[in-house]
N, C-alpha and C. Protein backbone atom coordinates (compact mmCIF):
# COMPACT_ATOMS: atom_id res chain seq x y z
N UNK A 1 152.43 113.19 119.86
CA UNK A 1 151.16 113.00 120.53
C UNK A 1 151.33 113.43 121.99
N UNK A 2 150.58 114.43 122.30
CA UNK A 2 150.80 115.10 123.44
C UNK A 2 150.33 114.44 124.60
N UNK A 3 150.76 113.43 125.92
CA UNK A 3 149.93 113.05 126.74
C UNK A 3 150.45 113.72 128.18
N UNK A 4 149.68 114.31 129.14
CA UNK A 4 149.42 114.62 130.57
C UNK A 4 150.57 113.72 131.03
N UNK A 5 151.30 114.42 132.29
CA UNK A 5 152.02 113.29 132.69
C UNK A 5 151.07 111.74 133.81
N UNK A 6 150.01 112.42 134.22
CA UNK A 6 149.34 111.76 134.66
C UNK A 6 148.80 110.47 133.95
N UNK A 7 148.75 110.90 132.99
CA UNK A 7 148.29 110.22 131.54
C UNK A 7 149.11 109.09 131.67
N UNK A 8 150.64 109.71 131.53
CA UNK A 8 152.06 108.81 131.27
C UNK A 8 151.88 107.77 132.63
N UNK A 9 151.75 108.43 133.56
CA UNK A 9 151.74 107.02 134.44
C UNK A 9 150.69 106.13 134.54
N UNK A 10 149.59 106.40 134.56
CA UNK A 10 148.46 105.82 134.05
C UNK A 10 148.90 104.77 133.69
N UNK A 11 149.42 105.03 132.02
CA UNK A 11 149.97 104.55 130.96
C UNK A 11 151.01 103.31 131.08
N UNK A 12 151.41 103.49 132.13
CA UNK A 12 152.75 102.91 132.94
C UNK A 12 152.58 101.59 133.46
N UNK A 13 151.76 102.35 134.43
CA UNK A 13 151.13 101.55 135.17
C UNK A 13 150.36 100.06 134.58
N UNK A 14 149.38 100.30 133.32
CA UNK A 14 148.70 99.39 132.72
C UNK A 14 149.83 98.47 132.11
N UNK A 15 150.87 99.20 131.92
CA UNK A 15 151.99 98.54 130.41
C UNK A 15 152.38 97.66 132.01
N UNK A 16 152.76 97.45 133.04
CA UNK A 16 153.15 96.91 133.80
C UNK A 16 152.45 95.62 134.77
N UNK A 17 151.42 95.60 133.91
CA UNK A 17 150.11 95.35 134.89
C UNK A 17 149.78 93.84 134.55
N UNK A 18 150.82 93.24 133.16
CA UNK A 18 150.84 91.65 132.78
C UNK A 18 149.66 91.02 132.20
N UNK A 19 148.45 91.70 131.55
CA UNK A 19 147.16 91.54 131.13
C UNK A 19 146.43 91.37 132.23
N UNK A 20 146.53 91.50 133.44
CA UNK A 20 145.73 91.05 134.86
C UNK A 20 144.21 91.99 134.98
N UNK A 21 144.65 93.10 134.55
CA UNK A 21 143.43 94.22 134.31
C UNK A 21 143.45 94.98 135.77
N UNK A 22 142.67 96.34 135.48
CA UNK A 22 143.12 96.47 137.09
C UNK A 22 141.75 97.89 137.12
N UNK A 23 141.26 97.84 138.51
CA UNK A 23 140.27 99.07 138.18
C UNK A 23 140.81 100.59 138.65
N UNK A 24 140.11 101.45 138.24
CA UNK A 24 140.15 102.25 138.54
C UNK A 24 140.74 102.91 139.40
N UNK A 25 139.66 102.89 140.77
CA UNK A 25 140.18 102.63 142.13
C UNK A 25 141.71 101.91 142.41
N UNK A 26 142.22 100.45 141.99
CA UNK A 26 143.48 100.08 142.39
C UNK A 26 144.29 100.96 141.54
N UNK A 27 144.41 101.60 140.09
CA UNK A 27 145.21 102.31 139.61
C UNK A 27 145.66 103.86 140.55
N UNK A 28 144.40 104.27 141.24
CA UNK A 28 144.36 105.30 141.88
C UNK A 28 145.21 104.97 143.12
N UNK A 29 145.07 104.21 143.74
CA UNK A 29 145.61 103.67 144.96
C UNK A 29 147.39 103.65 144.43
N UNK A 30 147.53 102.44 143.60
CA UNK A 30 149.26 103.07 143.28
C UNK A 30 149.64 103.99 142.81
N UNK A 31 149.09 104.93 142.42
CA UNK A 31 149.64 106.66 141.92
C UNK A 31 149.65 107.81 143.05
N UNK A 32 148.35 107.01 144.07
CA UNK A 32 148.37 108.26 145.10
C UNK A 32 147.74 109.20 144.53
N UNK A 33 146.70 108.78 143.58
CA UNK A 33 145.54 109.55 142.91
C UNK A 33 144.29 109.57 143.45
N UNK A 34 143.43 110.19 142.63
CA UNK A 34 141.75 110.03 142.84
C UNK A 34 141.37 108.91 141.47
N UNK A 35 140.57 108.58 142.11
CA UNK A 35 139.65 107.90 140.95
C UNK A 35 139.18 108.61 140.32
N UNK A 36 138.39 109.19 140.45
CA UNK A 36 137.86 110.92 139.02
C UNK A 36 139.44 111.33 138.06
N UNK A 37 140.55 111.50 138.50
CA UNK A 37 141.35 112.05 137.86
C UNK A 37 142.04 110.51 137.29
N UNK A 38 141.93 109.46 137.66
CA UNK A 38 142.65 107.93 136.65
C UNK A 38 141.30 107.87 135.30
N UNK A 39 140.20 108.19 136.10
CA UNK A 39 138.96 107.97 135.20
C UNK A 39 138.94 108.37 133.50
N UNK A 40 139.41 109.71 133.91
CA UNK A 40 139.64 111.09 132.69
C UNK A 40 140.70 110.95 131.78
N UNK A 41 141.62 110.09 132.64
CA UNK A 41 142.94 109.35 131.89
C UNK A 41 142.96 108.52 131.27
N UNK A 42 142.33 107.52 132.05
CA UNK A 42 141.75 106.16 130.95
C UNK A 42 141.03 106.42 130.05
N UNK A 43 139.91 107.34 129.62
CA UNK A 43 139.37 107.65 128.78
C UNK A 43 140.22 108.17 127.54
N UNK A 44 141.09 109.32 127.98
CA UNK A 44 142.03 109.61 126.81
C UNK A 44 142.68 108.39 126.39
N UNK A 45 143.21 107.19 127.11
CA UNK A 45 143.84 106.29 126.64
C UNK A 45 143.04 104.96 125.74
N UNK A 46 141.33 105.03 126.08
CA UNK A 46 140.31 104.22 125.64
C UNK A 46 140.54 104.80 123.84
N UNK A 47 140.22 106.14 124.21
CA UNK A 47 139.79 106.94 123.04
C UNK A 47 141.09 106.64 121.52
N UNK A 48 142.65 106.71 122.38
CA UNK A 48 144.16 106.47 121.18
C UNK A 48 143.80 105.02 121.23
N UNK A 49 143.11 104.07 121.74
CA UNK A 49 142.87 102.88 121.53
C UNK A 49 144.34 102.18 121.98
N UNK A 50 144.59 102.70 123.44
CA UNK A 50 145.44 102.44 124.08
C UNK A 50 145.45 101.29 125.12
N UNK A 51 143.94 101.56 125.23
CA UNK A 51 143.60 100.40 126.73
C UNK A 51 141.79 100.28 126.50
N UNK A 52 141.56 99.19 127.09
CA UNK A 52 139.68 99.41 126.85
C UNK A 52 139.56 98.62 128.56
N UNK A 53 137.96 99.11 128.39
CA UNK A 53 137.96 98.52 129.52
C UNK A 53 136.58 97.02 129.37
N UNK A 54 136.69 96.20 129.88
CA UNK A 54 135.99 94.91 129.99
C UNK A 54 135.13 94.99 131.24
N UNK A 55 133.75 94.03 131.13
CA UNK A 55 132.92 93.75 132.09
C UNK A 55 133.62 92.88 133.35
N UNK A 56 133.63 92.97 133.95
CA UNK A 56 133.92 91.48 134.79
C UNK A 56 133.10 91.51 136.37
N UNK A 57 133.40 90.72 137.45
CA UNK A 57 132.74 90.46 138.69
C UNK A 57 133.93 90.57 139.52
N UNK A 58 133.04 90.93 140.71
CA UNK A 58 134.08 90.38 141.99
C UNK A 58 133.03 90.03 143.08
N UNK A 59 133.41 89.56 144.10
CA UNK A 59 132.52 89.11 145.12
C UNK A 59 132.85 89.87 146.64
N UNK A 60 132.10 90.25 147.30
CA UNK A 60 132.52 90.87 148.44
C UNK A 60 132.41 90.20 149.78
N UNK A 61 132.82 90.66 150.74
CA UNK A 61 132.97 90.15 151.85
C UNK A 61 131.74 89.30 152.20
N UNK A 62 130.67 89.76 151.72
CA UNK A 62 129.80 89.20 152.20
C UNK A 62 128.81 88.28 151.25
N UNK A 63 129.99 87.91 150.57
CA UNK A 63 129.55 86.87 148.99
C UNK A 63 128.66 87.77 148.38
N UNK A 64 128.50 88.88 148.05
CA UNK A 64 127.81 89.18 146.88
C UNK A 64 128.07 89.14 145.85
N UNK A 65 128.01 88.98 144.79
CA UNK A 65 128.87 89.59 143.62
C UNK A 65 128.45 90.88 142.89
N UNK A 66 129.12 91.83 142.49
CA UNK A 66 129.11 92.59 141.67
C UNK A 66 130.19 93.41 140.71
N UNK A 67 129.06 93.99 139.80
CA UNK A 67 129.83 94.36 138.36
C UNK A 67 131.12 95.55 138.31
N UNK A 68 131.63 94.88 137.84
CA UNK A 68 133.11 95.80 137.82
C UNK A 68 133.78 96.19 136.33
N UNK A 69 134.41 97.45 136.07
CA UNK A 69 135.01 97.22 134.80
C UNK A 69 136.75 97.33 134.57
N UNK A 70 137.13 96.33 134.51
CA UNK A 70 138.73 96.07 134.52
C UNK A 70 139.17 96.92 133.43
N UNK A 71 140.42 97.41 133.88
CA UNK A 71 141.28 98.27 132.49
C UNK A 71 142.63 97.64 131.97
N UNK A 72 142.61 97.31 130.86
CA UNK A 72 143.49 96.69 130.38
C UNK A 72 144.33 97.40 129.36
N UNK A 73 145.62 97.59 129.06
CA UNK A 73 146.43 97.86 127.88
C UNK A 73 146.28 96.70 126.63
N UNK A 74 145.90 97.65 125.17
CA UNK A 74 145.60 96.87 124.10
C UNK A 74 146.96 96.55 123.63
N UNK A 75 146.91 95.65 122.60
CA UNK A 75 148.06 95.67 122.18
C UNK A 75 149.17 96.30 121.43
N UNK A 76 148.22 97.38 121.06
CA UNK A 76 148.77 99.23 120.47
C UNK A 76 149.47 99.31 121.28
N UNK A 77 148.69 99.70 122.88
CA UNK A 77 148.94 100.36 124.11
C UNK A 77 150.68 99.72 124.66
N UNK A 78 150.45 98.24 124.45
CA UNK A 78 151.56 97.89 124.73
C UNK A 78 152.57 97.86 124.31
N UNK A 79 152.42 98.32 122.77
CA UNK A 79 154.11 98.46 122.17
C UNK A 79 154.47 99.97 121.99
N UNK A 80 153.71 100.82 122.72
CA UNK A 80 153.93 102.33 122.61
C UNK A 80 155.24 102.35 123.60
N UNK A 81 156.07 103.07 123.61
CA UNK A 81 157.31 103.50 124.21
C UNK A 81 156.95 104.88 124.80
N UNK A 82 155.89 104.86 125.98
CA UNK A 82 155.40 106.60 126.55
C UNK A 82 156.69 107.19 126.49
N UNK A 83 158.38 106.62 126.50
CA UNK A 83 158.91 108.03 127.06
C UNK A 83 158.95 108.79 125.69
N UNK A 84 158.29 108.45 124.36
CA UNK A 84 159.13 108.89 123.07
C UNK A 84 157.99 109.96 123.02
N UNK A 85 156.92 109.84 123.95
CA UNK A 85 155.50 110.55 123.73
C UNK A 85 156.02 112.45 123.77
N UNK A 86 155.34 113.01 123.03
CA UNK A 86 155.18 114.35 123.32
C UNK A 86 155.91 115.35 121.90
């Protein structure tokens, strides 16, 4: 199964991530990525039913709350061994 190395860290990243969930944006931030290019990744990884993503909230500085979608590794996702990938 052929995955992007971008993919692989992605991938990494979530398997490391302790079920906490994490968005987009913070995945981008520890890769030293864009969000458009984690986006395209997670999707390939939604799609092998690798990771999904969930509704959830957060609140902002100025108590608002709003809608967010956390990315999580499934439990497929988590017993995959990426380095055996390719």
């Amino acid at each position: 199964m052929a995955m992007s190395d971008n993919t692989k860290d992605i991938f990494r990243v979530l398997q490391e991530d302790n079920g906490d969930g994490l968005t987009a944006p913070q995945i981008a931030d520890k890769l030293g990525s864009t969000t458009k290019s984690v986006t395209a990744s997670v999707n390939a990884l939604v799609k092998k039913g690798f990771a999904e993503r969930k509704e959830g909230s957060i609140t902002d500085d100025e108590g608002n709350e709003k809608a967010i979608k956390f990315i999580y590794i499934t439990d497929e996702g988590a017993a995959v061994d990426i380095d055996s990938l390719d």
